[in-house]
N, C-alpha and C. Protein backbone atom coordinates (compact mmCIF):
# COMPACT_ATOMS: atom_id res chain seq x y z
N UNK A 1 33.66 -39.28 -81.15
CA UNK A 1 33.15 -38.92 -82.45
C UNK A 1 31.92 -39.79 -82.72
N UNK A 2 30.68 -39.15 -83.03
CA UNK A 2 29.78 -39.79 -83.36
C UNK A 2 29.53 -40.01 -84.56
N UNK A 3 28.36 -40.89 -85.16
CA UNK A 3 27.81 -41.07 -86.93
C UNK A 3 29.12 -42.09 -87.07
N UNK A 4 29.15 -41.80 -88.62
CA UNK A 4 30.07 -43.29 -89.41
C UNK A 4 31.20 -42.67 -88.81
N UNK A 5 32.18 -43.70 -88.96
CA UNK A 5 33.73 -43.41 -88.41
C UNK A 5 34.70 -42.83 -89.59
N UNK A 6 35.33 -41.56 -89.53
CA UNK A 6 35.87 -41.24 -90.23
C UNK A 6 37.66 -41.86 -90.35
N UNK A 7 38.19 -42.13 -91.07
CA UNK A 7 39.49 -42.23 -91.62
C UNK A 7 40.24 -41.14 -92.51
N UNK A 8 41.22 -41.00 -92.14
CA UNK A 8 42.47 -40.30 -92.16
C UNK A 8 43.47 -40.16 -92.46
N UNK A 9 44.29 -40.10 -93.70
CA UNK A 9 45.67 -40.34 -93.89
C UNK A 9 46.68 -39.11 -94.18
N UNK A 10 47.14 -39.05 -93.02
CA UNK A 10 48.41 -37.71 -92.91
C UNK A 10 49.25 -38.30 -94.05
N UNK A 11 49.80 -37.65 -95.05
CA UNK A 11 50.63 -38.20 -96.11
C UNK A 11 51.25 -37.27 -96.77
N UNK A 12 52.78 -37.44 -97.53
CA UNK A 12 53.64 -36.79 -97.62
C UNK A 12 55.03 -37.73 -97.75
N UNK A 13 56.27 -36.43 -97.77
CA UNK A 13 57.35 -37.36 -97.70
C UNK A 13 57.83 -37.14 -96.34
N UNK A 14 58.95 -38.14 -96.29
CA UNK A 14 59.89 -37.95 -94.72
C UNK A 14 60.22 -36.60 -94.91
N UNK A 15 60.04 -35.90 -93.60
CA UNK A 15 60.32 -34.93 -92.93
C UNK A 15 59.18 -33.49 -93.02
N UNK A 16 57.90 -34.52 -93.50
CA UNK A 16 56.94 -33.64 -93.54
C UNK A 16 55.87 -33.03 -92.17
N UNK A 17 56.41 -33.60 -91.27
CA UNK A 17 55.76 -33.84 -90.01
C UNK A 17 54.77 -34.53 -90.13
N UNK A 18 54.14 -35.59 -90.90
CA UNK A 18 53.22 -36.78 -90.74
C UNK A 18 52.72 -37.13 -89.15
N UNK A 19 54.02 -37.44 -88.61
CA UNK A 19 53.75 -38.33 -87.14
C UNK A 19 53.45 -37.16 -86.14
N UNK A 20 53.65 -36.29 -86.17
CA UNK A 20 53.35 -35.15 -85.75
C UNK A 20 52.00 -34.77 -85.84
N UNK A 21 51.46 -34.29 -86.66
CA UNK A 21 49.98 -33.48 -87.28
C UNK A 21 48.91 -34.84 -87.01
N UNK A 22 49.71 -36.24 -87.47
CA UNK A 22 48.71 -37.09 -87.09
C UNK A 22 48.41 -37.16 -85.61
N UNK A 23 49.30 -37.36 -84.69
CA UNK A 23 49.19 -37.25 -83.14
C UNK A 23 48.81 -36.14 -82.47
N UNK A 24 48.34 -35.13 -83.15
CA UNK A 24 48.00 -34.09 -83.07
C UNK A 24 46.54 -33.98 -83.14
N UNK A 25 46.25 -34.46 -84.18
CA UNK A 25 44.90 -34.24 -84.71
C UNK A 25 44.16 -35.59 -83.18
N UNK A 26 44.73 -36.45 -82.77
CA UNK A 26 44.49 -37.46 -82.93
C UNK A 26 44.30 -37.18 -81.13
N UNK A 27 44.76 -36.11 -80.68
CA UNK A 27 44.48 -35.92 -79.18
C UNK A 27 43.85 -34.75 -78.92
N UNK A 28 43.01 -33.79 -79.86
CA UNK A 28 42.17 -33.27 -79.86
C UNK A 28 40.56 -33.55 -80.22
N UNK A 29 41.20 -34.72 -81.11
CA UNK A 29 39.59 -35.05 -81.77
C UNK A 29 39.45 -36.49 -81.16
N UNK A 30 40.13 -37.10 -80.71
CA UNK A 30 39.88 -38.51 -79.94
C UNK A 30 40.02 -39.86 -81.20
N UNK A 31 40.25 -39.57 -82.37
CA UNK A 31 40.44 -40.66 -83.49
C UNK A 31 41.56 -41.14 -83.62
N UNK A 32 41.61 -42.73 -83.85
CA UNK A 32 42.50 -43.76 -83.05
C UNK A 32 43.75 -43.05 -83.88
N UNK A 33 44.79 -43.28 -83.37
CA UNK A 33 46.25 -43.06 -84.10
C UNK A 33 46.97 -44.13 -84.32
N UNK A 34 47.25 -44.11 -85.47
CA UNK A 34 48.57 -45.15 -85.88
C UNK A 34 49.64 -44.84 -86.52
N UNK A 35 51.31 -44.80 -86.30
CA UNK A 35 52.25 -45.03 -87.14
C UNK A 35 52.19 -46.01 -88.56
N UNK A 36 52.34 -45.66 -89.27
CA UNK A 36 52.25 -46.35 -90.45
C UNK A 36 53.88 -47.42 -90.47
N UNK A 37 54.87 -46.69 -90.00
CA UNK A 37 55.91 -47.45 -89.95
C UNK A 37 56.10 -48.68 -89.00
N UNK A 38 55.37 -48.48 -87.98
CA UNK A 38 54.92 -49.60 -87.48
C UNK A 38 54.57 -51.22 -88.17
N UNK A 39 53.95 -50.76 -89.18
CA UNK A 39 53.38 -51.77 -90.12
C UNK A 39 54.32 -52.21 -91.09
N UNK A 40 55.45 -51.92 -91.02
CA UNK A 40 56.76 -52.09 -92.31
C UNK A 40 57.13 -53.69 -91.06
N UNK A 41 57.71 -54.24 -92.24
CA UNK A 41 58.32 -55.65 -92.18
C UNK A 41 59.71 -55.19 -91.77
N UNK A 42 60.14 -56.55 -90.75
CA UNK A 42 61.79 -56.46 -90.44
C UNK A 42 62.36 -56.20 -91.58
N UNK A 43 61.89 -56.98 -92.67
CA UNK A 43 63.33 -56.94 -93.90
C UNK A 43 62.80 -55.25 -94.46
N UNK A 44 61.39 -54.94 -94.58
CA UNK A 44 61.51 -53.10 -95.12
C UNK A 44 62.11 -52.56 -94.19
N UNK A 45 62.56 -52.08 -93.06
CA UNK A 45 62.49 -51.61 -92.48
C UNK A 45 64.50 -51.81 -92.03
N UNK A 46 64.89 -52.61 -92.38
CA UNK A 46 66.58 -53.25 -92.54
C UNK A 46 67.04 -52.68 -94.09
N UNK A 47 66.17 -52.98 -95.09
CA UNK A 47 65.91 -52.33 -96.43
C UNK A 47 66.34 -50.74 -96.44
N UNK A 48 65.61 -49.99 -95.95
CA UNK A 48 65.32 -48.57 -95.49
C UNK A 48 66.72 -48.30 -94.69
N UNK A 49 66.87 -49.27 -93.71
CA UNK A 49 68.35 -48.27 -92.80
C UNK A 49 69.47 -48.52 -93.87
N UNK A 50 69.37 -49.15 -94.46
CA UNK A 50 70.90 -50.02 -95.64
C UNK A 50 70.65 -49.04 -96.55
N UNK A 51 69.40 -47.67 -96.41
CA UNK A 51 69.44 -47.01 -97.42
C UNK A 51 69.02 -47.01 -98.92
N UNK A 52 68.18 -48.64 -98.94
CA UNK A 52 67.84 -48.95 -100.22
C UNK A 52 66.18 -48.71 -100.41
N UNK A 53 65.53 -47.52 -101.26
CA UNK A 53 64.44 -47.39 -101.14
C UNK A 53 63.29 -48.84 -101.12
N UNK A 54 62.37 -48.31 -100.45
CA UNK A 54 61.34 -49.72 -101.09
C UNK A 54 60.83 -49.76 -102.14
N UNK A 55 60.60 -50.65 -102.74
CA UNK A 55 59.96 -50.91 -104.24
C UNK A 55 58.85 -51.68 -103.93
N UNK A 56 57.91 -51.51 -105.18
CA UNK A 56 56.00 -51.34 -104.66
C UNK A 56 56.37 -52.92 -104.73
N UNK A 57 56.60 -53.79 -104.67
CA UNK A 57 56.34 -55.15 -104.49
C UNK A 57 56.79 -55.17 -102.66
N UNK A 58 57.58 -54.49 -102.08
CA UNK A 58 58.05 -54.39 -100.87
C UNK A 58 56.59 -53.73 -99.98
N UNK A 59 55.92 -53.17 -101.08
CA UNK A 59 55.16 -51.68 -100.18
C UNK A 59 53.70 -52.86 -99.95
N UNK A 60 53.41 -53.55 -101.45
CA UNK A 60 51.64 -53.47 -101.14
C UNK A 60 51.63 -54.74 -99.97
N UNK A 61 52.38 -55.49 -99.44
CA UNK A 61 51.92 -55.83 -98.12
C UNK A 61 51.39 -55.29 -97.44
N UNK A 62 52.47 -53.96 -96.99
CA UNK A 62 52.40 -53.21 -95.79
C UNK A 62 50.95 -52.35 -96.34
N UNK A 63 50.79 -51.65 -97.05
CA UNK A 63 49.87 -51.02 -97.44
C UNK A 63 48.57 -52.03 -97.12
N UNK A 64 48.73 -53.13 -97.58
CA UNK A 64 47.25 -53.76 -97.21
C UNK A 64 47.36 -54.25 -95.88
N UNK A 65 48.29 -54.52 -95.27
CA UNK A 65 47.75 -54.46 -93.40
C UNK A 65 47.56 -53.40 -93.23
N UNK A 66 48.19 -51.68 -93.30
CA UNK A 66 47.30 -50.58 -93.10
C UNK A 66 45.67 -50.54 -93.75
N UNK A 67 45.37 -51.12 -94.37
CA UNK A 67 44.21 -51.08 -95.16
C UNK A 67 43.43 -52.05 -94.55
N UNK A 68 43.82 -52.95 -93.82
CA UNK A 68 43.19 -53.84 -93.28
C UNK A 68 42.49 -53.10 -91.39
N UNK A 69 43.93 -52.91 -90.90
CA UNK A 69 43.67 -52.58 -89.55
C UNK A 69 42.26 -50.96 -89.83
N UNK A 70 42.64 -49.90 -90.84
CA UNK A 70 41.64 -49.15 -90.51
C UNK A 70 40.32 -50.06 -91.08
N UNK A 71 39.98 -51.01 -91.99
CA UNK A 71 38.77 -51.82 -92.04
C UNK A 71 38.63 -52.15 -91.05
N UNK A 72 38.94 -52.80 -89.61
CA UNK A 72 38.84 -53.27 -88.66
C UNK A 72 38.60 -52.45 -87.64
N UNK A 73 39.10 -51.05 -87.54
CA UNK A 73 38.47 -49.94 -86.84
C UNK A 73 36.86 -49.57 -87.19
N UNK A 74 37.39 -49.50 -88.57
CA UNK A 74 35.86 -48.93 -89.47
C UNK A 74 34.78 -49.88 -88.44
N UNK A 75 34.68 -51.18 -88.66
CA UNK A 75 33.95 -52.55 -88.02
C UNK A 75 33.59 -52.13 -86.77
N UNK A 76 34.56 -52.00 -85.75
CA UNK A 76 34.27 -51.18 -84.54
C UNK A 76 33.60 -49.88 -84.22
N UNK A 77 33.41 -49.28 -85.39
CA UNK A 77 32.66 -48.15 -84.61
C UNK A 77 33.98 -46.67 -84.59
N UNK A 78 35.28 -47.34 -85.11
CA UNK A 78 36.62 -46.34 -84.19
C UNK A 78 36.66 -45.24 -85.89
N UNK A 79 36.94 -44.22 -85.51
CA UNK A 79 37.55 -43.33 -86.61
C UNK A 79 38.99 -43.29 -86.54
N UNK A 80 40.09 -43.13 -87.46
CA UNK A 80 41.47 -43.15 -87.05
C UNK A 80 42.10 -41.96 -88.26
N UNK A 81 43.06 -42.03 -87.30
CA UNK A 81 44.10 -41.09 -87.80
C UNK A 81 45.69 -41.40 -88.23
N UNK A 82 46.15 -41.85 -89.63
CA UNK A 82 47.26 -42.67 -89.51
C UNK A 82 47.99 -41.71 -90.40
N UNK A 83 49.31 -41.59 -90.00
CA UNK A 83 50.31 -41.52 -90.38
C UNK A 83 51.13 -41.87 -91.29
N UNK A 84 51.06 -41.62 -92.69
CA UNK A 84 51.58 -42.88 -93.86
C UNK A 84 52.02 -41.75 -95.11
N UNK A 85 52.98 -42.59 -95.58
CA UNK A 85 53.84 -41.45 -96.71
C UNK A 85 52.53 -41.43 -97.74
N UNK A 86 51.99 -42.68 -98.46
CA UNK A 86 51.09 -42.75 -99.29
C UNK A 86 51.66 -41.70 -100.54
N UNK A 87 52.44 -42.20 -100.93
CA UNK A 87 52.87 -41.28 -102.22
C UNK A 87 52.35 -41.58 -103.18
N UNK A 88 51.84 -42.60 -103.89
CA UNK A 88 51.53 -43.17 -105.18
C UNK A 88 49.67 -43.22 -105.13
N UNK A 89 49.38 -42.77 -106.19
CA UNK A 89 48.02 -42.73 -106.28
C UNK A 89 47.66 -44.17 -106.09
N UNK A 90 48.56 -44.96 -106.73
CA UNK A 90 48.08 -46.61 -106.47
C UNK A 90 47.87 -47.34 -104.87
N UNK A 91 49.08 -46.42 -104.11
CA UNK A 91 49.02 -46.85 -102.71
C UNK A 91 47.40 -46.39 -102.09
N UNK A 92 47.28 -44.90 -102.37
CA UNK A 92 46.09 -44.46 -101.54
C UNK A 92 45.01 -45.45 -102.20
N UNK A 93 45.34 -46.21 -103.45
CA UNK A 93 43.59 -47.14 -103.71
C UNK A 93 43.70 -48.20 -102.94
N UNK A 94 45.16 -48.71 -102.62
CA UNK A 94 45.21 -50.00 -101.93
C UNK A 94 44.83 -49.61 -100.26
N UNK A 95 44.66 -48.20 -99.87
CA UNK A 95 44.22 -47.65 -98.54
C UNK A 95 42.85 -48.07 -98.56
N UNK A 96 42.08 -47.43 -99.56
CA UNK A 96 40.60 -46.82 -100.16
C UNK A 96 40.03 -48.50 -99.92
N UNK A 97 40.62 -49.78 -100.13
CA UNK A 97 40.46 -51.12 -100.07
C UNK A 97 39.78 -50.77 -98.79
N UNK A 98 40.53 -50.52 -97.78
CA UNK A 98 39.97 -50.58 -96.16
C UNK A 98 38.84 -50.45 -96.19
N UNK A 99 38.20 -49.44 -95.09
CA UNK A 99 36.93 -48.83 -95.26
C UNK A 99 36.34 -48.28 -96.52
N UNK A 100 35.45 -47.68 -96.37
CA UNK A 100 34.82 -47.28 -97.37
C UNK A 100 35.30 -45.92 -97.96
N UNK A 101 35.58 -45.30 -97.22
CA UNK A 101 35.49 -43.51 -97.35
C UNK A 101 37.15 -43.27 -96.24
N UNK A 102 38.15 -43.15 -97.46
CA UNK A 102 39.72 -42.42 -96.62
C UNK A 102 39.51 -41.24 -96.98
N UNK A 103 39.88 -40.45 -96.03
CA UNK A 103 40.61 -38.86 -96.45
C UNK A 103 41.80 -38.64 -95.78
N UNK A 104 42.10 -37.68 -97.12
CA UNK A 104 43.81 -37.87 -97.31
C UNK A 104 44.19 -36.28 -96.91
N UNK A 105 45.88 -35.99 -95.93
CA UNK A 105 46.10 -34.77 -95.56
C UNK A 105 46.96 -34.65 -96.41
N UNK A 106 47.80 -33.95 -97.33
CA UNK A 106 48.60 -34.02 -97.77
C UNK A 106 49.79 -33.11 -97.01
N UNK A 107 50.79 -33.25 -96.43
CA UNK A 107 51.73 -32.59 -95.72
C UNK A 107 52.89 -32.26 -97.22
N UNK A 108 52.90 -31.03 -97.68
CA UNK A 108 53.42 -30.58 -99.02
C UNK A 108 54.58 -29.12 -98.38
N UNK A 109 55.45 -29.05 -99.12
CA UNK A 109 56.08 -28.09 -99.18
C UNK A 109 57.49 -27.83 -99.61
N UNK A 110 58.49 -26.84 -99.37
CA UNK A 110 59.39 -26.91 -99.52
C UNK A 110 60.54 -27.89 -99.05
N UNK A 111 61.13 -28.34 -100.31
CA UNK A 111 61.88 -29.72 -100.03
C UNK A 111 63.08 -28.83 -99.10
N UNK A 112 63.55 -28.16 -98.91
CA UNK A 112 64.83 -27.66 -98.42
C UNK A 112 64.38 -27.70 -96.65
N UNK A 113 62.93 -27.46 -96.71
CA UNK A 113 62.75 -27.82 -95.26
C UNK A 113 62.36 -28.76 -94.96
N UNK A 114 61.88 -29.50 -95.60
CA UNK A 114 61.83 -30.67 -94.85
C UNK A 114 63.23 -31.96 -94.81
N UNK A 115 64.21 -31.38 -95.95
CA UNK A 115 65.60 -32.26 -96.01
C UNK A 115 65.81 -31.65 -94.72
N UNK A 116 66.20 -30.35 -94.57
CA UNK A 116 66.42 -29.97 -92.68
C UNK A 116 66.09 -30.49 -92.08
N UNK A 117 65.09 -30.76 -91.70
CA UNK A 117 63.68 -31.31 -90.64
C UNK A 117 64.39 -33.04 -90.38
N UNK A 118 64.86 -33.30 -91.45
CA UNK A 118 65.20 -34.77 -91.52
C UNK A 118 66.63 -34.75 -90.98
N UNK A 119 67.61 -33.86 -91.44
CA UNK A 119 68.64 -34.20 -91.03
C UNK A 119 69.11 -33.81 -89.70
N UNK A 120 68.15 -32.98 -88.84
CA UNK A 120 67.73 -33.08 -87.65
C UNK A 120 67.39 -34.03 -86.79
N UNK A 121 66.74 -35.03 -87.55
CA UNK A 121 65.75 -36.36 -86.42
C UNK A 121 66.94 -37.13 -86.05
N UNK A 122 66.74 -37.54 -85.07
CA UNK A 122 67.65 -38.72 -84.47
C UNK A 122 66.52 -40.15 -83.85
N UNK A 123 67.27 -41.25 -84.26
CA UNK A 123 66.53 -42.36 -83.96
C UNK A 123 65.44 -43.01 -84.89
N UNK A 124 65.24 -42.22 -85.94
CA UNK A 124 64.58 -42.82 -86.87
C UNK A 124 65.25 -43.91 -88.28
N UNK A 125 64.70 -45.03 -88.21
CA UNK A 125 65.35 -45.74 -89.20
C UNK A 125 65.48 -45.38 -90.85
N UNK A 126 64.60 -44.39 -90.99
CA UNK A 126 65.12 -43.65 -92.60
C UNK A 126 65.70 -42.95 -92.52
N UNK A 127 66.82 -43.19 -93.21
CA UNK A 127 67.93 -42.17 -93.48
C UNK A 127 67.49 -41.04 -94.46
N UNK A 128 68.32 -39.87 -94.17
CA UNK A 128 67.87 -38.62 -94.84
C UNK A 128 68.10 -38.79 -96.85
N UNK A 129 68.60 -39.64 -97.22
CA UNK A 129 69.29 -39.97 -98.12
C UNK A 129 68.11 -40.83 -99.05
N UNK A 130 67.07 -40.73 -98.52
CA UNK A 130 66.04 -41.30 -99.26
C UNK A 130 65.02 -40.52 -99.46
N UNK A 131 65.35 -39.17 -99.03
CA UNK A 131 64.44 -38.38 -99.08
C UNK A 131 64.27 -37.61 -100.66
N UNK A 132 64.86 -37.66 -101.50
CA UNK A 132 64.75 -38.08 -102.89
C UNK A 132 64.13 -38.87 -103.67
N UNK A 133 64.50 -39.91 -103.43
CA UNK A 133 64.07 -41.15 -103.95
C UNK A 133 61.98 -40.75 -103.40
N UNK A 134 61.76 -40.18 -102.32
CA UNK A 134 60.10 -40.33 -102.32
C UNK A 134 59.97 -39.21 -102.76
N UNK A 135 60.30 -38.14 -102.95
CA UNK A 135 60.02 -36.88 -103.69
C UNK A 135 59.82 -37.40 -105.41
N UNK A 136 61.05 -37.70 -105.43
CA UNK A 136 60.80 -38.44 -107.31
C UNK A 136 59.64 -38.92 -107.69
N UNK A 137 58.78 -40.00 -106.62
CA UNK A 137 57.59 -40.67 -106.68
C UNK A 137 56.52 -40.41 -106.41
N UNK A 138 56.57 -39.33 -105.88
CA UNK A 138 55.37 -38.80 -104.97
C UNK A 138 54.51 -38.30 -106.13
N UNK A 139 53.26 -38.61 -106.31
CA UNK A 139 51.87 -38.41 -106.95
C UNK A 139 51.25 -37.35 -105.85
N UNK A 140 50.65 -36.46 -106.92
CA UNK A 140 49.96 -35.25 -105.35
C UNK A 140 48.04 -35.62 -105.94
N UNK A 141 47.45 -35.45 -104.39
CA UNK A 141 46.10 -36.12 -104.59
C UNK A 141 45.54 -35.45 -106.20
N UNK A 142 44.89 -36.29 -106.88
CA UNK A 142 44.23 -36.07 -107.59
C UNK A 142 42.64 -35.38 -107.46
N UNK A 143 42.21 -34.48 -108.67
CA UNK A 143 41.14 -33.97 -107.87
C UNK A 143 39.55 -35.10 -107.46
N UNK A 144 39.69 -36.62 -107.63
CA UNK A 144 38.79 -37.19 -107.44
C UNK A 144 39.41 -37.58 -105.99
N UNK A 145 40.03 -37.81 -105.51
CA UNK A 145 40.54 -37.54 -104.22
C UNK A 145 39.89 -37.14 -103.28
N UNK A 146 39.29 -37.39 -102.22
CA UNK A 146 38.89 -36.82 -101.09
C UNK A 146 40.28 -36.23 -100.05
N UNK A 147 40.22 -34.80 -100.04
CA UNK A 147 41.13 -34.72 -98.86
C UNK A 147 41.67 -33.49 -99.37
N UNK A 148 42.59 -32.38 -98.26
CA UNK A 148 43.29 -31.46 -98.51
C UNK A 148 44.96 -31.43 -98.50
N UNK A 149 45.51 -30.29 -98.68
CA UNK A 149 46.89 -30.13 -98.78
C UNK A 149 47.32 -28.64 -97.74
N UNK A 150 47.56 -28.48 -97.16
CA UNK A 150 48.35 -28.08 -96.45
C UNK A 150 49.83 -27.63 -96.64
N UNK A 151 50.41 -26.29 -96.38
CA UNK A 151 51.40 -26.32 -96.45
C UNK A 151 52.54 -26.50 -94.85
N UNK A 152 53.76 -26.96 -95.02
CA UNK A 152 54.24 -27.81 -94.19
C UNK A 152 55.15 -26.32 -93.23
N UNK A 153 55.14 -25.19 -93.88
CA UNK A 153 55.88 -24.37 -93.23
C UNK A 153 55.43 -23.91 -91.99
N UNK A 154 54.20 -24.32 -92.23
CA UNK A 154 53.21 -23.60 -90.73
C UNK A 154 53.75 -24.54 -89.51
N UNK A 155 53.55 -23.66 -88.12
CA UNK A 155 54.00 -24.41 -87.24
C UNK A 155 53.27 -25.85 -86.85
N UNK A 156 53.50 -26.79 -86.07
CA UNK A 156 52.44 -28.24 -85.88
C UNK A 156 51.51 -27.86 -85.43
N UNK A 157 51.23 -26.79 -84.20
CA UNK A 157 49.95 -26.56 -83.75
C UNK A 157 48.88 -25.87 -84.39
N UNK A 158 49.57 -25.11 -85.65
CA UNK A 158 48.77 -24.56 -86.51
C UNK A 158 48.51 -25.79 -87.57
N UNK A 159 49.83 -26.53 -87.98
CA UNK A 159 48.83 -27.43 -88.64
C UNK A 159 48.02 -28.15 -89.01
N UNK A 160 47.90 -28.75 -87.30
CA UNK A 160 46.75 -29.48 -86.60
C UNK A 160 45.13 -28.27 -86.70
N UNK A 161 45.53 -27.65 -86.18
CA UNK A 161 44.46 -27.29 -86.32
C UNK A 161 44.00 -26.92 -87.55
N UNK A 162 44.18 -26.43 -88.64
CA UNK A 162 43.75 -25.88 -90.00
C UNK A 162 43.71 -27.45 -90.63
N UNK A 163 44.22 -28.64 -90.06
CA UNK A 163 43.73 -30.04 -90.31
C UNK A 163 42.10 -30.34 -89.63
N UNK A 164 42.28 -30.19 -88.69
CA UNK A 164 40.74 -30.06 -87.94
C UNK A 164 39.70 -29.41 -88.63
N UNK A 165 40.17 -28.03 -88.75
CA UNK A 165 39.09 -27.18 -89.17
C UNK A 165 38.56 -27.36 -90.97
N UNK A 166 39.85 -27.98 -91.59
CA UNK A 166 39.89 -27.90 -93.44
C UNK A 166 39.12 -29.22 -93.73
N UNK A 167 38.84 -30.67 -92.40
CA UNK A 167 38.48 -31.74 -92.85
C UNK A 167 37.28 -31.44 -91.85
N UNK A 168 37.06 -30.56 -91.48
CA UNK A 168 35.46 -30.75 -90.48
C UNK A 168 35.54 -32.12 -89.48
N UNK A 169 36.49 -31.67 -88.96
CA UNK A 169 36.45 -32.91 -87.81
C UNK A 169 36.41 -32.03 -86.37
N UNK A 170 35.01 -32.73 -85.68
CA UNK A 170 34.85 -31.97 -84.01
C UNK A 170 35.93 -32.18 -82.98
N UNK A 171 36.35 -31.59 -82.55
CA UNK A 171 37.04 -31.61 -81.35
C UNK A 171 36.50 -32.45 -80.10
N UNK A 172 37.41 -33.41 -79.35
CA UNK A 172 36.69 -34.08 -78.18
C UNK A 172 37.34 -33.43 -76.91
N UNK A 173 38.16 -32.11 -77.08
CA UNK A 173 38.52 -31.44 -76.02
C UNK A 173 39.13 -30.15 -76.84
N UNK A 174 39.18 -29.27 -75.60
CA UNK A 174 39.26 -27.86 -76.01
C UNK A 174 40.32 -27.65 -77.07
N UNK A 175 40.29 -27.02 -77.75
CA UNK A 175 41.49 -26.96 -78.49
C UNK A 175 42.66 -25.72 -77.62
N UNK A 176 44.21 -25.77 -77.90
CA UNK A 176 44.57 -24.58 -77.03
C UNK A 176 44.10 -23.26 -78.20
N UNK A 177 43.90 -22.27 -77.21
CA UNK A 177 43.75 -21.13 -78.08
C UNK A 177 42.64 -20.70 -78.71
N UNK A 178 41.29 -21.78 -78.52
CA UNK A 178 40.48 -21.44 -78.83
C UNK A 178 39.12 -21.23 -77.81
């Protein structure tokens, strides 16, 4: 990807396909990928399996090392693509801290599929049982917001791509199907 480096935030609740659409986007267009859960602390992340949501004194750490590492891409030259619930309009400003310029995907839709979607996964440390608790909280982008919404029923390869095509991001290899 050439010019300034663009940033990215797949966002939504659990079971929106986040880690999905981001790794997606992220091996067609060549922009760095990151798990956002990655960045959660032993104790969030022990917090979360015990089933006890996080509370924003738990979150704006983690939020500002995500905010930090894409500043540090930005620095490099790298565009990225991260993966992050970002529910709270307050979280995406503590993103917006990073670089200069985030855009946000919003992964939106029917809660009945994505509670499915969840009570499907195996091996992930959030339990399906919190998938409430971020629906309750979830702020949807505002229109000063940079970024689109998407609906979550479409399949991943379609949603990757109508992510590609809705944020004007070039492809660094063929896309399938096209």
């Amino acid at each position: 990807m050439t010019g300034e480096p663009r940033h990215i935030v797949v966002m939504g609740v659990s079971g929106a396909g986040k880690t999905t659409v981001a790794r997606g986007i992220s091996e067609l267009t060549g922009l760095r990928f990151a798990e956002a859960d990655e960045f959660h602390s032993a104790a969030n992340v022990a917090r979360m399996h015990a089933g006890i949501p996080l509370d924003d004194a738990a979150r704006w750490p983690w939020l500002r090392a995500l905010a930090t590492w894409m500043a540090e891409r930005h620095a490099e030259g790298v565009s990225t693509v991260l993966a992050c619930s970002a529910l709270k309009r307050a979280y995406r400003d503590v993103l917006r801290q990073g670089p200069s310029v985030v855009e946000f995907l919003h992964l939106d839709g029917a809660a009945e599929l994505m509670r499915e979607r969840l009570d499907r996964r195996v091996g992930h440390y959030m339990p399906a049982s919190l998938f409430d608790s971020q629906r309750a909280i979830l702020e949807h982008l505002e229109a000063d917001e940079s970024g689109v919404v998407l609906e979550v029923a479409a399949t991943p390869d379609d949603l990757v791509r109508a992510a590609i095509d809705r944020l004007g991001l070039p492809l660094s290899a063929p896309a399938p199907g096209r």
